[in-house]
PDB file of N, CA and C in Angstrom:
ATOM      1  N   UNK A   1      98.172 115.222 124.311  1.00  0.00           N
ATOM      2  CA  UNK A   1      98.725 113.990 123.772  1.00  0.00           C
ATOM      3  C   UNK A   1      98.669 113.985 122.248  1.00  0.00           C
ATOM      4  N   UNK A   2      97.479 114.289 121.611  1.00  0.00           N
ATOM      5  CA  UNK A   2      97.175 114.206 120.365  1.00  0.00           C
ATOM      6  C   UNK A   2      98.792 115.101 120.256  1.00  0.00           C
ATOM      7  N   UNK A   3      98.321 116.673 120.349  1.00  0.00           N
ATOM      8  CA  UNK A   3      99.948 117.022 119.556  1.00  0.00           C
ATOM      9  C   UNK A   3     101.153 116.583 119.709  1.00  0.00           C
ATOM     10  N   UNK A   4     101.525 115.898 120.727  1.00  0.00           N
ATOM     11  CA  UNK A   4     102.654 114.857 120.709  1.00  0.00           C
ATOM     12  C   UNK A   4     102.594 114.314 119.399  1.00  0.00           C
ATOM     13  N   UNK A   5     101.900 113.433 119.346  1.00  0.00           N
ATOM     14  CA  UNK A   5     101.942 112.836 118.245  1.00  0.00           C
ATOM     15  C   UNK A   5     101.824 113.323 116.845  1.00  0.00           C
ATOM     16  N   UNK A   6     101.343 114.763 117.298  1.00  0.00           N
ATOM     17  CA  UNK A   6     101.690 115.247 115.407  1.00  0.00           C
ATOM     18  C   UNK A   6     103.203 115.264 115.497  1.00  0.00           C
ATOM     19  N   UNK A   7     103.722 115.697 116.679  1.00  0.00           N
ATOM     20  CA  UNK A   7     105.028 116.195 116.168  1.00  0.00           C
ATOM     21  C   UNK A   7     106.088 114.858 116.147  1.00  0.00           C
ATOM     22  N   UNK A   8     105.754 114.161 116.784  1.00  0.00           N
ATOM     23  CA  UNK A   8     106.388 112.710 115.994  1.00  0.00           C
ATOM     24  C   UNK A   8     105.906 111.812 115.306  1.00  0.00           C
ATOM     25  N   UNK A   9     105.218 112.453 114.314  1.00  0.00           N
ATOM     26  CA  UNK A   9     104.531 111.921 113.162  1.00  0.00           C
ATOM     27  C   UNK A   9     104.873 112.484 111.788  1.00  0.00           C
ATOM     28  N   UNK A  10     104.685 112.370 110.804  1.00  0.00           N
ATOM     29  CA  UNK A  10     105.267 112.661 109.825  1.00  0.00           C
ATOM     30  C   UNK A  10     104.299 112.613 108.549  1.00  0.00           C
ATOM     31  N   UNK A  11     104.192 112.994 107.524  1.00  0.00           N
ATOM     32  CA  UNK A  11     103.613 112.577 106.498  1.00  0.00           C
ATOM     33  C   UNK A  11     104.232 111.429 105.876  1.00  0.00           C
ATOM     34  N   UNK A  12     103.139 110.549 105.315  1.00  0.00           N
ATOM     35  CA  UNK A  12     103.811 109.298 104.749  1.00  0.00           C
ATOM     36  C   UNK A  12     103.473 109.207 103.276  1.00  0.00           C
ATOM     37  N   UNK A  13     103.992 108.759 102.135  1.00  0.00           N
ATOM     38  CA  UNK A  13     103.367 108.759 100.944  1.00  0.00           C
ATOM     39  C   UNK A  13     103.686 107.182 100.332  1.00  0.00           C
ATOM     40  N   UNK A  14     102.698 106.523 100.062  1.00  0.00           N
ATOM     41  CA  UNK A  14     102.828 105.246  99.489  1.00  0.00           C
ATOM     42  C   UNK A  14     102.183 105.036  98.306  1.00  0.00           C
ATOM     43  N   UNK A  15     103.711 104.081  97.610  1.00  0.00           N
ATOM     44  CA  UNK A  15     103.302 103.999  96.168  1.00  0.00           C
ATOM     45  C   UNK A  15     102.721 102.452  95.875  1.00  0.00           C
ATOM     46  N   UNK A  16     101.720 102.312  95.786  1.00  0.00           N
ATOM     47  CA  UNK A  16     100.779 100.683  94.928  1.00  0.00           C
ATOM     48  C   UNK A  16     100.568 100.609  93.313  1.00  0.00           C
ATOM     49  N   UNK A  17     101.062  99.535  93.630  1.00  0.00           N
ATOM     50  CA  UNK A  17     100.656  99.292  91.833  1.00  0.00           C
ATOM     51  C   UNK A  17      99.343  99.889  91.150  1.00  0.00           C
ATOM     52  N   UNK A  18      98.121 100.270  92.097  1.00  0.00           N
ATOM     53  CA  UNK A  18      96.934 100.692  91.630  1.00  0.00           C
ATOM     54  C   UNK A  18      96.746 102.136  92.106  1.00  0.00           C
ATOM     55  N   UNK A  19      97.750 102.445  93.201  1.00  0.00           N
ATOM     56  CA  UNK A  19      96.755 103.493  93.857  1.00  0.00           C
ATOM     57  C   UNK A  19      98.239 104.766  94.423  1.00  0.00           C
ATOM     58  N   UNK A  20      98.293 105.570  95.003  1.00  0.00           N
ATOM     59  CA  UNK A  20      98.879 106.586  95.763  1.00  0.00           C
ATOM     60  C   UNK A  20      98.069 107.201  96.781  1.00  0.00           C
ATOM     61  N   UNK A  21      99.045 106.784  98.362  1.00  0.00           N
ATOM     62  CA  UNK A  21      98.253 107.074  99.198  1.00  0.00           C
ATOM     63  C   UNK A  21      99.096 108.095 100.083  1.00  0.00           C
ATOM     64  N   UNK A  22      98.332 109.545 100.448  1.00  0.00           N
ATOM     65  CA  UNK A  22      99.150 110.037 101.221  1.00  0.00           C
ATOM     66  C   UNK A  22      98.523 110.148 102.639  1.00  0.00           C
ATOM     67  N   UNK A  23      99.118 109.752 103.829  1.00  0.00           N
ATOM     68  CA  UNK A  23      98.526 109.785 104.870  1.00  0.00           C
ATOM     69  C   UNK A  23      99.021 110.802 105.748  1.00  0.00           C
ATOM     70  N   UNK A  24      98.382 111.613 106.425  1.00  0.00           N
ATOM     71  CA  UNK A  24      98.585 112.837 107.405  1.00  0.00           C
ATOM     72  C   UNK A  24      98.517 112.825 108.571  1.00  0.00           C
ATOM     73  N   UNK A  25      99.092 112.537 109.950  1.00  0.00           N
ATOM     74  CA  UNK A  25      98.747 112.725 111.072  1.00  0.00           C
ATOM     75  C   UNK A  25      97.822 113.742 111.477  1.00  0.00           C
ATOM     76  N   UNK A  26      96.779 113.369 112.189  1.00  0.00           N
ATOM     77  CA  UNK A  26      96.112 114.473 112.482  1.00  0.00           C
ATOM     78  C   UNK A  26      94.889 113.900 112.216  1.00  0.00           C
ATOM     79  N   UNK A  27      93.615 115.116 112.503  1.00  0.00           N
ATOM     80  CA  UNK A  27      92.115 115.854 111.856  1.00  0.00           C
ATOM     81  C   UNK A  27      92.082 116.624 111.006  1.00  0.00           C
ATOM     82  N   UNK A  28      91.305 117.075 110.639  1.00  0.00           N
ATOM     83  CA  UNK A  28      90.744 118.030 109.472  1.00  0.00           C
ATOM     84  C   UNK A  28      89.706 118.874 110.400  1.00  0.00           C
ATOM     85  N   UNK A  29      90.387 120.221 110.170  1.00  0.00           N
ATOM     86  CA  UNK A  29      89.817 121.107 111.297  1.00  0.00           C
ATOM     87  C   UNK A  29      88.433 121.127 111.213  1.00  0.00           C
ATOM     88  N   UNK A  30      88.216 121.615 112.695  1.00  0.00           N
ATOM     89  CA  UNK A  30      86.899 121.902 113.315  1.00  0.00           C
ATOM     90  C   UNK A  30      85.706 122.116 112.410  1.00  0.00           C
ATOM     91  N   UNK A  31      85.070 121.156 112.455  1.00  0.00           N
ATOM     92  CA  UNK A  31      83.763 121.317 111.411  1.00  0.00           C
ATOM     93  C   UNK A  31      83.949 121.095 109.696  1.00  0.00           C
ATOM     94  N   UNK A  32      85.309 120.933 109.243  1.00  0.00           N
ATOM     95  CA  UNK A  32      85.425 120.373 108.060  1.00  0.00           C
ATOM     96  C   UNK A  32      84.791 119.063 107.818  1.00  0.00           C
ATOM     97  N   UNK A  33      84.140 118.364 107.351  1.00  0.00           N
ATOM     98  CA  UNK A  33      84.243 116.787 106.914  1.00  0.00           C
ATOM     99  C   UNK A  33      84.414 116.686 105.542  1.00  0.00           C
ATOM    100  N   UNK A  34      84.531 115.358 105.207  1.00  0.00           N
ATOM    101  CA  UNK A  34      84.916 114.479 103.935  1.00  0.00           C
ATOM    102  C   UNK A  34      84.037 114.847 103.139  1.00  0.00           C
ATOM    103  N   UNK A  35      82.421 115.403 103.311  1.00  0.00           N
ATOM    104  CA  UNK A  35      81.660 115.813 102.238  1.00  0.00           C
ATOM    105  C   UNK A  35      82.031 117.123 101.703  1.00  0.00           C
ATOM    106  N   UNK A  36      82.679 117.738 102.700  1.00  0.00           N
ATOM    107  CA  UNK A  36      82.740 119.311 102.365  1.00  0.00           C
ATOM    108  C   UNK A  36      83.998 119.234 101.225  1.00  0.00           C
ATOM    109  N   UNK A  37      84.854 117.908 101.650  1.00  0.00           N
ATOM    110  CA  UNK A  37      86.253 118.645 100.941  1.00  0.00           C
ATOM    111  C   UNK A  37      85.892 118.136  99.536  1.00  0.00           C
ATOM    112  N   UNK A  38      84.310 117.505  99.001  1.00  0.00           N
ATOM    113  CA  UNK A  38      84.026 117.205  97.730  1.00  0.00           C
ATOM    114  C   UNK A  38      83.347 118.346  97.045  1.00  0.00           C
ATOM    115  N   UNK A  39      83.705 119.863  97.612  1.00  0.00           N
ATOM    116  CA  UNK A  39      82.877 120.664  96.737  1.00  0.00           C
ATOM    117  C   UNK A  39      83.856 121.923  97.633  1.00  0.00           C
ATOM    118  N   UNK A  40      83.730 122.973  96.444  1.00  0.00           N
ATOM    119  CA  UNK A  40      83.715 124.422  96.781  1.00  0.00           C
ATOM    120  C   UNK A  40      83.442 124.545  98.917  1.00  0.00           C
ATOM    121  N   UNK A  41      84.285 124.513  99.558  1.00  0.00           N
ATOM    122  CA  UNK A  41      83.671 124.768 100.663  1.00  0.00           C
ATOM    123  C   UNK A  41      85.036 126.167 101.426  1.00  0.00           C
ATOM    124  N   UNK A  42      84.266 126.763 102.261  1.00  0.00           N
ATOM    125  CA  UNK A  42      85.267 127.181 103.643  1.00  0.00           C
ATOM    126  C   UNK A  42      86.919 127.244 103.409  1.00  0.00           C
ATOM    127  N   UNK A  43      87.682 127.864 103.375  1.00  0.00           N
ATOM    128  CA  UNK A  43      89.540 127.879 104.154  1.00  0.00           C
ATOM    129  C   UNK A  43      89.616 127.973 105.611  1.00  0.00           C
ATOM    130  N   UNK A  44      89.747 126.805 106.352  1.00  0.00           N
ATOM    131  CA  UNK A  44      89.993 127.154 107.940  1.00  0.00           C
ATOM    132  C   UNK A  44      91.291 126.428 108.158  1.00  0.00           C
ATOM    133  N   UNK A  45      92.255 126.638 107.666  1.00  0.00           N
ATOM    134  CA  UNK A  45      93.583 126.137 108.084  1.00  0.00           C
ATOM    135  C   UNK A  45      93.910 126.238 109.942  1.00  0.00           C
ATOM    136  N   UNK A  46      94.660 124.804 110.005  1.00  0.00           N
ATOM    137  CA  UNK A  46      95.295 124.402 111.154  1.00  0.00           C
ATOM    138  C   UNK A  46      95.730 125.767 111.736  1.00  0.00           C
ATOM    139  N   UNK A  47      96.766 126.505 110.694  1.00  0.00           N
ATOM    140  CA  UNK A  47      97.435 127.651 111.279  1.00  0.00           C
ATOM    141  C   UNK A  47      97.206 128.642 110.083  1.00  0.00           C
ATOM    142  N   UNK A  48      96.855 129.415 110.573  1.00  0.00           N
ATOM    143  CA  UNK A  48      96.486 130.226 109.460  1.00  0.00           C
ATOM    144  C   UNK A  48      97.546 131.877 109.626  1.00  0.00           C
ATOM    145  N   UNK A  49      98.679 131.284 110.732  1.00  0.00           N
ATOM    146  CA  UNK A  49      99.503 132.053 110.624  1.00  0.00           C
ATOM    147  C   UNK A  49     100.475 131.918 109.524  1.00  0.00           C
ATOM    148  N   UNK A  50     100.104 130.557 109.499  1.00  0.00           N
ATOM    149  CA  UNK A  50     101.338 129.953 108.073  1.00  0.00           C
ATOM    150  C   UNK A  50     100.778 130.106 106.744  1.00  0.00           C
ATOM    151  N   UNK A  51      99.592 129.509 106.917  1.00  0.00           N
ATOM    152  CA  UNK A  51      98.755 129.571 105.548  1.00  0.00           C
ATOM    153  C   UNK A  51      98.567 131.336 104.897  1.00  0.00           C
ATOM    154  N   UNK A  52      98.904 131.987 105.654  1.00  0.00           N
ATOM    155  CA  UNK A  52      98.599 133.648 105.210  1.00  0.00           C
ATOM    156  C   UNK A  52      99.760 134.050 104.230  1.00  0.00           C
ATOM    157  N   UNK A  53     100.940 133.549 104.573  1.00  0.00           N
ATOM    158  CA  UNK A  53     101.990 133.946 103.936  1.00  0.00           C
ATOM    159  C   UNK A  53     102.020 132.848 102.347  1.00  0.00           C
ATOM    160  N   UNK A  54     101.792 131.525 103.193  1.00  0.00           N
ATOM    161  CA  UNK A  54     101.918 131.036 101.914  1.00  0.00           C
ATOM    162  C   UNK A  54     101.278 131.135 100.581  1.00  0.00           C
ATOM    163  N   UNK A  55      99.836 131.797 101.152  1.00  0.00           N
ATOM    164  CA  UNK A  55      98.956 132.561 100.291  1.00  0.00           C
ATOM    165  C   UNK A  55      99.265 133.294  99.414  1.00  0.00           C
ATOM    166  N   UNK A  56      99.774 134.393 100.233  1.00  0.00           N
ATOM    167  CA  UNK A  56     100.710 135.078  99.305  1.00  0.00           C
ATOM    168  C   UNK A  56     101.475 135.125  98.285  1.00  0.00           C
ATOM    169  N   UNK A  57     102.923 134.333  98.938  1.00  0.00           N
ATOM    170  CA  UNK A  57     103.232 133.523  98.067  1.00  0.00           C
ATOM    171  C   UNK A  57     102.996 133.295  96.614  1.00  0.00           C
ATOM    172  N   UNK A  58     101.540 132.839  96.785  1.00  0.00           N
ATOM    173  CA  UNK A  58     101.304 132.239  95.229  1.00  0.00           C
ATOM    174  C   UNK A  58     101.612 130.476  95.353  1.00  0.00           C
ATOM    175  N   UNK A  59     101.984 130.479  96.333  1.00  0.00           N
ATOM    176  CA  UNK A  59     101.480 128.674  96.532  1.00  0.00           C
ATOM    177  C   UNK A  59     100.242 127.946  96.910  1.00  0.00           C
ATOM    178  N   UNK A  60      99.530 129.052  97.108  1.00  0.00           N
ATOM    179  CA  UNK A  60      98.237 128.509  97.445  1.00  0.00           C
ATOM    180  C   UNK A  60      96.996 129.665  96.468  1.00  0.00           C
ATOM    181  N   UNK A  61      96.577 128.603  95.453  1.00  0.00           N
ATOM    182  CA  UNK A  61      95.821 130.100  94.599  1.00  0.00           C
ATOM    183  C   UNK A  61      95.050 130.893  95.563  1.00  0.00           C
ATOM    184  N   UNK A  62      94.275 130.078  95.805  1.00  0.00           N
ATOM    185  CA  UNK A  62      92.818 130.532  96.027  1.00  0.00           C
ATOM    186  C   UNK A  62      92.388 129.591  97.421  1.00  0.00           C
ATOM    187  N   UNK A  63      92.038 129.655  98.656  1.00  0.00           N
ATOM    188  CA  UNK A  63      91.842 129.668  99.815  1.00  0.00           C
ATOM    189  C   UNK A  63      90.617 128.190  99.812  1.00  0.00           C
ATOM    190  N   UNK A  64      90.623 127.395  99.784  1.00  0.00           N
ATOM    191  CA  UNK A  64      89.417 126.543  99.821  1.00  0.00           C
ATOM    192  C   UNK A  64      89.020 125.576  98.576  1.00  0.00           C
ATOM    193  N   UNK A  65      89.930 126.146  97.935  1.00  0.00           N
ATOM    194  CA  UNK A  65      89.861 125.213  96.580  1.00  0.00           C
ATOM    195  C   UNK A  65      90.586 123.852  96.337  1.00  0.00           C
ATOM    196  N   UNK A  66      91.547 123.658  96.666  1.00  0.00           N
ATOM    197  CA  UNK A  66      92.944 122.201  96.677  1.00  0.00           C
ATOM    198  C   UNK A  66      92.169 121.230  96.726  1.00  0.00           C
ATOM    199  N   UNK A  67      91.320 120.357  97.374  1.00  0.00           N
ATOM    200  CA  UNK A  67      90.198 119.213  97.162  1.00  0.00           C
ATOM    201  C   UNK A  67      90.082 118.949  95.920  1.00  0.00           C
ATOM    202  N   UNK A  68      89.141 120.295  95.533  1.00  0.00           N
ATOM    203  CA  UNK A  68      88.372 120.157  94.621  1.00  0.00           C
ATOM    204  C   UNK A  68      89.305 120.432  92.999  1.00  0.00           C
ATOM    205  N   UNK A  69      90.080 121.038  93.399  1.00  0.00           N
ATOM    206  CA  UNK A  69      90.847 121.206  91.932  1.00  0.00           C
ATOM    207  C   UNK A  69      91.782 119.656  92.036  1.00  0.00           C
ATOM    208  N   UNK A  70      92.316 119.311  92.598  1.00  0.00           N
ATOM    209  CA  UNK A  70      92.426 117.478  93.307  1.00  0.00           C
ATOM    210  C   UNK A  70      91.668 116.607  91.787  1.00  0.00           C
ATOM    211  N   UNK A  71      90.313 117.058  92.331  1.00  0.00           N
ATOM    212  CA  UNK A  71      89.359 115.887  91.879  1.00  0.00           C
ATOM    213  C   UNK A  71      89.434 116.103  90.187  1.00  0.00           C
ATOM    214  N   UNK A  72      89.082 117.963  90.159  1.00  0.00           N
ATOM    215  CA  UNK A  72      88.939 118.097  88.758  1.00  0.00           C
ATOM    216  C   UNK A  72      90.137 117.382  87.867  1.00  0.00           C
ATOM    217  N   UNK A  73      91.287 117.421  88.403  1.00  0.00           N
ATOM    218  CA  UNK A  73      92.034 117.110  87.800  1.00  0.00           C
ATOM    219  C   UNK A  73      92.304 115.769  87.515  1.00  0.00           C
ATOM    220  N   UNK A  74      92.089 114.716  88.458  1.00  0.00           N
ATOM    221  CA  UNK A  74      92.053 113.650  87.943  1.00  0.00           C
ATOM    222  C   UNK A  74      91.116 113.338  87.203  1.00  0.00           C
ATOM    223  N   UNK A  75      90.078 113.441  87.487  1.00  0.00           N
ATOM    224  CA  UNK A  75      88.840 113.113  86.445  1.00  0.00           C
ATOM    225  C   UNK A  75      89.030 113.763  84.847  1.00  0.00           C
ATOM    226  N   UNK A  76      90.255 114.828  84.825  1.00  0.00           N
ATOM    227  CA  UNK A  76      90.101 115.405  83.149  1.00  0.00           C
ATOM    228  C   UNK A  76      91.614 114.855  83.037  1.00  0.00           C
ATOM    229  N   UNK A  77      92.497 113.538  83.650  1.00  0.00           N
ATOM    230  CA  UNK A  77      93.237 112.901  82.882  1.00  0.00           C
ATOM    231  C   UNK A  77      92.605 111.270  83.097  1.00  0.00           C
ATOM    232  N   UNK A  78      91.175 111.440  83.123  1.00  0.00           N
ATOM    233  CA  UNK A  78      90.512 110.127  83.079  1.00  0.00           C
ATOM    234  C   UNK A  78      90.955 109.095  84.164  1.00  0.00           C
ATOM    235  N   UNK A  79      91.521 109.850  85.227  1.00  0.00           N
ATOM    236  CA  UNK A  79      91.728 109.027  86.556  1.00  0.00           C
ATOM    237  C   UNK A  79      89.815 108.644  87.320  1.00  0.00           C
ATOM    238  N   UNK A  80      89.869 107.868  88.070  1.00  0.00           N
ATOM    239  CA  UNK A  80      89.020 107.913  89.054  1.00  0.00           C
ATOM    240  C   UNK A  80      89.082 109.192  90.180  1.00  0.00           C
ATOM    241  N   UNK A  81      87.805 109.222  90.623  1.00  0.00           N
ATOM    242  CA  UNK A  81      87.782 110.232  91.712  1.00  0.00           C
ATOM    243  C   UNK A  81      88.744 110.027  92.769  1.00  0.00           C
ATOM    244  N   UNK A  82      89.294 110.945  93.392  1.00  0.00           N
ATOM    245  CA  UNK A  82      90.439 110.445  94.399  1.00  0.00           C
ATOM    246  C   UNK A  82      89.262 110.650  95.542  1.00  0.00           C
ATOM    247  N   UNK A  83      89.990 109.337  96.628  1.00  0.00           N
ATOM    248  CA  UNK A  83      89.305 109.586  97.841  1.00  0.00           C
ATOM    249  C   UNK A  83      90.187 109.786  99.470  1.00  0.00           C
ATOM    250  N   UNK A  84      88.894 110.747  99.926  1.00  0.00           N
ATOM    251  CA  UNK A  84      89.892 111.103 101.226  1.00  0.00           C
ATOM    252  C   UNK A  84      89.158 110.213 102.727  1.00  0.00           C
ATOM    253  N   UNK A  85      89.903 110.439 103.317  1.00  0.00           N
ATOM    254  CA  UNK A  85      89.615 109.641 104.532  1.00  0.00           C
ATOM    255  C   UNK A  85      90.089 110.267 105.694  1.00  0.00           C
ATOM    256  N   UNK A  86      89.128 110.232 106.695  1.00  0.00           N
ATOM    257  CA  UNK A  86      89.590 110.578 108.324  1.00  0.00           C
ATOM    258  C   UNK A  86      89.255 109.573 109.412  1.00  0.00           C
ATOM    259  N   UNK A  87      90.241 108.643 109.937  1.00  0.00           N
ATOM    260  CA  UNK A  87      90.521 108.169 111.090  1.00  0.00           C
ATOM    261  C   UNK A  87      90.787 108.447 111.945  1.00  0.00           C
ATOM    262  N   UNK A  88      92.135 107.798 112.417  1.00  0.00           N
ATOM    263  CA  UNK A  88      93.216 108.308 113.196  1.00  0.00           C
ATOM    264  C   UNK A  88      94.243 109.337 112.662  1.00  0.00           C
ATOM    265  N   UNK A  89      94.088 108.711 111.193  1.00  0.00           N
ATOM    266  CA  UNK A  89      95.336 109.957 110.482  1.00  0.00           C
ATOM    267  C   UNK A  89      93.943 110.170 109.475  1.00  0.00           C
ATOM    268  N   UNK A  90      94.201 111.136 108.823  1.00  0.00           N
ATOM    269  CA  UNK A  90      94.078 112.066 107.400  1.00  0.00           C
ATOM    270  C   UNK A  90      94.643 111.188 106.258  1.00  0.00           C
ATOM    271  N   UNK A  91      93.886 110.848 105.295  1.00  0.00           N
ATOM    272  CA  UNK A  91      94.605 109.856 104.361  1.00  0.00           C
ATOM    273  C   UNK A  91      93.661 110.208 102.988  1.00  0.00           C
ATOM    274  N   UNK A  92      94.549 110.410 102.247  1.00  0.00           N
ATOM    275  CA  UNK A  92      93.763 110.664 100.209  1.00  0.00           C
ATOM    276  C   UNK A  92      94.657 109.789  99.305  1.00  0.00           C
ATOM    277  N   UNK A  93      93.709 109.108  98.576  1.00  0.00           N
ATOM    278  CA  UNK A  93      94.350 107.773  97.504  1.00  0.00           C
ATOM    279  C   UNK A  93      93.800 108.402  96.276  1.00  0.00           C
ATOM    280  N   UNK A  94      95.225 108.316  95.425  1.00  0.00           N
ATOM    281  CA  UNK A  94      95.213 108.712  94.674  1.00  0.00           C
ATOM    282  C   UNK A  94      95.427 107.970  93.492  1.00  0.00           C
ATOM    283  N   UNK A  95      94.068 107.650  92.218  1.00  0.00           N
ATOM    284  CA  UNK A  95      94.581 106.447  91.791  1.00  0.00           C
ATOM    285  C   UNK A  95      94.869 106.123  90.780  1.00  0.00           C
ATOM    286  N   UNK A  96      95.870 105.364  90.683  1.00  0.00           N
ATOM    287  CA  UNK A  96      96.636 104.876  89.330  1.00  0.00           C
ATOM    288  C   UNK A  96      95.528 104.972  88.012  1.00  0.00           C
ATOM    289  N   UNK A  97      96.225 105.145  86.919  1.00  0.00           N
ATOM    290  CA  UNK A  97      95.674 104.444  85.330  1.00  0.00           C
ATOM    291  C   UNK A  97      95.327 102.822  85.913  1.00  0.00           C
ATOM    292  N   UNK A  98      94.118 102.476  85.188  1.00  0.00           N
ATOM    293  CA  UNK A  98      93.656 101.085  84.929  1.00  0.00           C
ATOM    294  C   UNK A  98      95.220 100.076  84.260  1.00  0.00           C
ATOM    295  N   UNK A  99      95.533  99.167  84.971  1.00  0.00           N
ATOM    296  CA  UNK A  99      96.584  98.265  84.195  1.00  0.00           C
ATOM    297  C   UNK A  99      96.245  98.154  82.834  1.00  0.00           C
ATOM    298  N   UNK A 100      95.363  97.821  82.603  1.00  0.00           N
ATOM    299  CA  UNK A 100      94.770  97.658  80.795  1.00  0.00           C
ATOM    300  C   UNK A 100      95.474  98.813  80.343  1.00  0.00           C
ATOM    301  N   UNK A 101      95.493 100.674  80.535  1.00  0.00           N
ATOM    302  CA  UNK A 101      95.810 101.729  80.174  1.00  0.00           C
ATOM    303  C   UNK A 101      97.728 101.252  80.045  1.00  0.00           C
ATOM    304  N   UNK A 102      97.886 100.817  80.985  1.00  0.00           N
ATOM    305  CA  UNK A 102      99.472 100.936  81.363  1.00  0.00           C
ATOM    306  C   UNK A 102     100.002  99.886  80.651  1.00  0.00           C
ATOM    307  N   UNK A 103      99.080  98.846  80.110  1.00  0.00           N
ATOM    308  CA  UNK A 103      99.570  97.896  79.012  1.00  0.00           C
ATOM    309  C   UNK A 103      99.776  98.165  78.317  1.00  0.00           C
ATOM    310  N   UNK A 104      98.645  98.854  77.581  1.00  0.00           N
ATOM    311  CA  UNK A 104      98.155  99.036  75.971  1.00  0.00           C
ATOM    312  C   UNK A 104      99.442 100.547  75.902  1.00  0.00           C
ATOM    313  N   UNK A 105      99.449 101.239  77.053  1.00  0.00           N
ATOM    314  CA  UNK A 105     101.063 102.263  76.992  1.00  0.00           C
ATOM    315  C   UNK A 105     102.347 101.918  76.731  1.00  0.00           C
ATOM    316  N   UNK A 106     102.050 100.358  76.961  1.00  0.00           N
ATOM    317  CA  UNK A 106     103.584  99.746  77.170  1.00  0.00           C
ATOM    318  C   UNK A 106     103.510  99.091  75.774  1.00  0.00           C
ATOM    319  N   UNK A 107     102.816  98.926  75.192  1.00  0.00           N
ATOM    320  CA  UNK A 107     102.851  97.912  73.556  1.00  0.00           C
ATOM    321  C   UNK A 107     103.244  99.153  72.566  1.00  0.00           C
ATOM    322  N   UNK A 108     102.748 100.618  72.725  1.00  0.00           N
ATOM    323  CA  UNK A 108     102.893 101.532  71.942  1.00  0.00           C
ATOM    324  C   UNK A 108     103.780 101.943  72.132  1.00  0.00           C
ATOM    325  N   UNK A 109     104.641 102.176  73.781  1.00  0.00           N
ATOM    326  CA  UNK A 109     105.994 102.895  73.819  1.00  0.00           C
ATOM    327  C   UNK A 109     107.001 101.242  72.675  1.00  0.00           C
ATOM    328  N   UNK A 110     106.718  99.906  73.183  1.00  0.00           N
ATOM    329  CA  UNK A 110     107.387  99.371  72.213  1.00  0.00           C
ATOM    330  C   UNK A 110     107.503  99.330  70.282  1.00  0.00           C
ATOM    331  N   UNK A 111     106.217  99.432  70.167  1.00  0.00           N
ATOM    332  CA  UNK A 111     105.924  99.762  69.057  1.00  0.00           C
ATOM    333  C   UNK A 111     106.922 100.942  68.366  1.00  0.00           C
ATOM    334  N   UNK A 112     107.058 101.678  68.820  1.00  0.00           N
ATOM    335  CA  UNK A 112     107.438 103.448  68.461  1.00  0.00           C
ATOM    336  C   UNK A 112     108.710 103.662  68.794  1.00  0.00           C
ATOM    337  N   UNK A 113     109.361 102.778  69.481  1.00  0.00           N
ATOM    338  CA  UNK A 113     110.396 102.864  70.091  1.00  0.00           C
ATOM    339  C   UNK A 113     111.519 101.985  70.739  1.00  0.00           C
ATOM    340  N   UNK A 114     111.200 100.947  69.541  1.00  0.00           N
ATOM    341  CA  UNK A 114     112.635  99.515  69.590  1.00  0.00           C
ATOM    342  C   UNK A 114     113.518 100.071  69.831  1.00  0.00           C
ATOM    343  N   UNK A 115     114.011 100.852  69.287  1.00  0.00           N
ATOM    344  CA  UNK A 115     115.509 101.073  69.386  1.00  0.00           C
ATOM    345  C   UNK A 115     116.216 101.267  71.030  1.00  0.00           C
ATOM    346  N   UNK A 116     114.887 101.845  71.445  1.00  0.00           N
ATOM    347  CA  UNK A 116     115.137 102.274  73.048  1.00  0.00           C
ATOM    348  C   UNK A 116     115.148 100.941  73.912  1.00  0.00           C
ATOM    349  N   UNK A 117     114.626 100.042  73.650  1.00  0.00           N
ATOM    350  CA  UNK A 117     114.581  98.808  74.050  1.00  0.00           C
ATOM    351  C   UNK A 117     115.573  98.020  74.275  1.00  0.00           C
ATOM    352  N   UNK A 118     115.870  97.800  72.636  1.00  0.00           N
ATOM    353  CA  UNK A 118     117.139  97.710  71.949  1.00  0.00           C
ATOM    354  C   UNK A 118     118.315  98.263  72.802  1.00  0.00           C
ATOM    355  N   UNK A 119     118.457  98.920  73.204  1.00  0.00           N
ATOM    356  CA  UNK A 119     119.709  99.524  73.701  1.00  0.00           C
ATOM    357  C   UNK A 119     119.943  99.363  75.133  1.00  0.00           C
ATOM    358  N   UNK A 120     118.310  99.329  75.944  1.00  0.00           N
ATOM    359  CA  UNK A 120     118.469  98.715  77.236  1.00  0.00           C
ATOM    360  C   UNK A 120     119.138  97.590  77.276  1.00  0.00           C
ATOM    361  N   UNK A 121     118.788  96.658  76.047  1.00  0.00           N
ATOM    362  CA  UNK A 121     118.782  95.151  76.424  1.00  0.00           C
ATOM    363  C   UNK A 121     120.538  95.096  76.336  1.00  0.00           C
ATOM    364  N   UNK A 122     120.959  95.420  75.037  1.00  0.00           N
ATOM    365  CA  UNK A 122     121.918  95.933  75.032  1.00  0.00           C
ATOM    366  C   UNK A 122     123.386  96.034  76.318  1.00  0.00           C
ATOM    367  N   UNK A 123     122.641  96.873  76.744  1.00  0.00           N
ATOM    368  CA  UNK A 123     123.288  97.480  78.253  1.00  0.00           C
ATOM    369  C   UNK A 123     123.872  96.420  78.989  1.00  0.00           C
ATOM    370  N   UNK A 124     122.467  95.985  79.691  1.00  0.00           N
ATOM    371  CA  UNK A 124     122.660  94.536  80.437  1.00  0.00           C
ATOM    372  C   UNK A 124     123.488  93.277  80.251  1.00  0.00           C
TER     373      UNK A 124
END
């Protein structure tokens, strides 16, 4: 039953004013949990008939890392830690700049850049 439902399930991605959430049908294989995917752990892909090639590839650097390079990365554009979740589905929120950030962005893109404004308003 469960795989029924992967296969009429889909990935979903939702956009919030604060946050980005992508949700996954499914588990997180056998013996993975939510602590592990916060550090250096294991590659045990679903299919690792697929994951071999994509390896290859060059779409996937390095086998066990995606979490964690995830996190590094938000945290070194001063995001919050992203968080993951396992329910019924697989779900990681991913989260927005602070509104204060997206203000004080929006007074400087005006500042620097009337003319662009200007020309929207213009338009309309």
């Amino acid at each position: 039953m469960n795989r029924i439902k992967l296969f009429l399930s889909s990935v979903q991605v939702m956009l919030f004013k604060d946050r980005l959430e992508v949700w996954n049908p499914g588990k997180l294989p056998q013996g993975m949990t939510i602590a592990k995917l916060n550090k250096e752990h294991t590659s045990n892909p679903v299919n690792p008939v697929l994951a071999h090639p994509v390896y290859l590839s060059g779409y996937i650097e390095q086998m066990g890392t995606g979490t964690t390079d995830i996190i590094d990365h938000c945290l070194d554009y001063g995001l919050r830690k992203p968080e993951f979740h396992q329910d019924d589905d697989f779900r990681v929120v991913l989260w927005r700049p602070e509104v204060q950030e997206r203000v004080q962005e929006c007074t400087v893109f005006r500042l620097y850049f009337p003319h662009v404004l200007f020309m929207s308003a213009k338009r309309s």
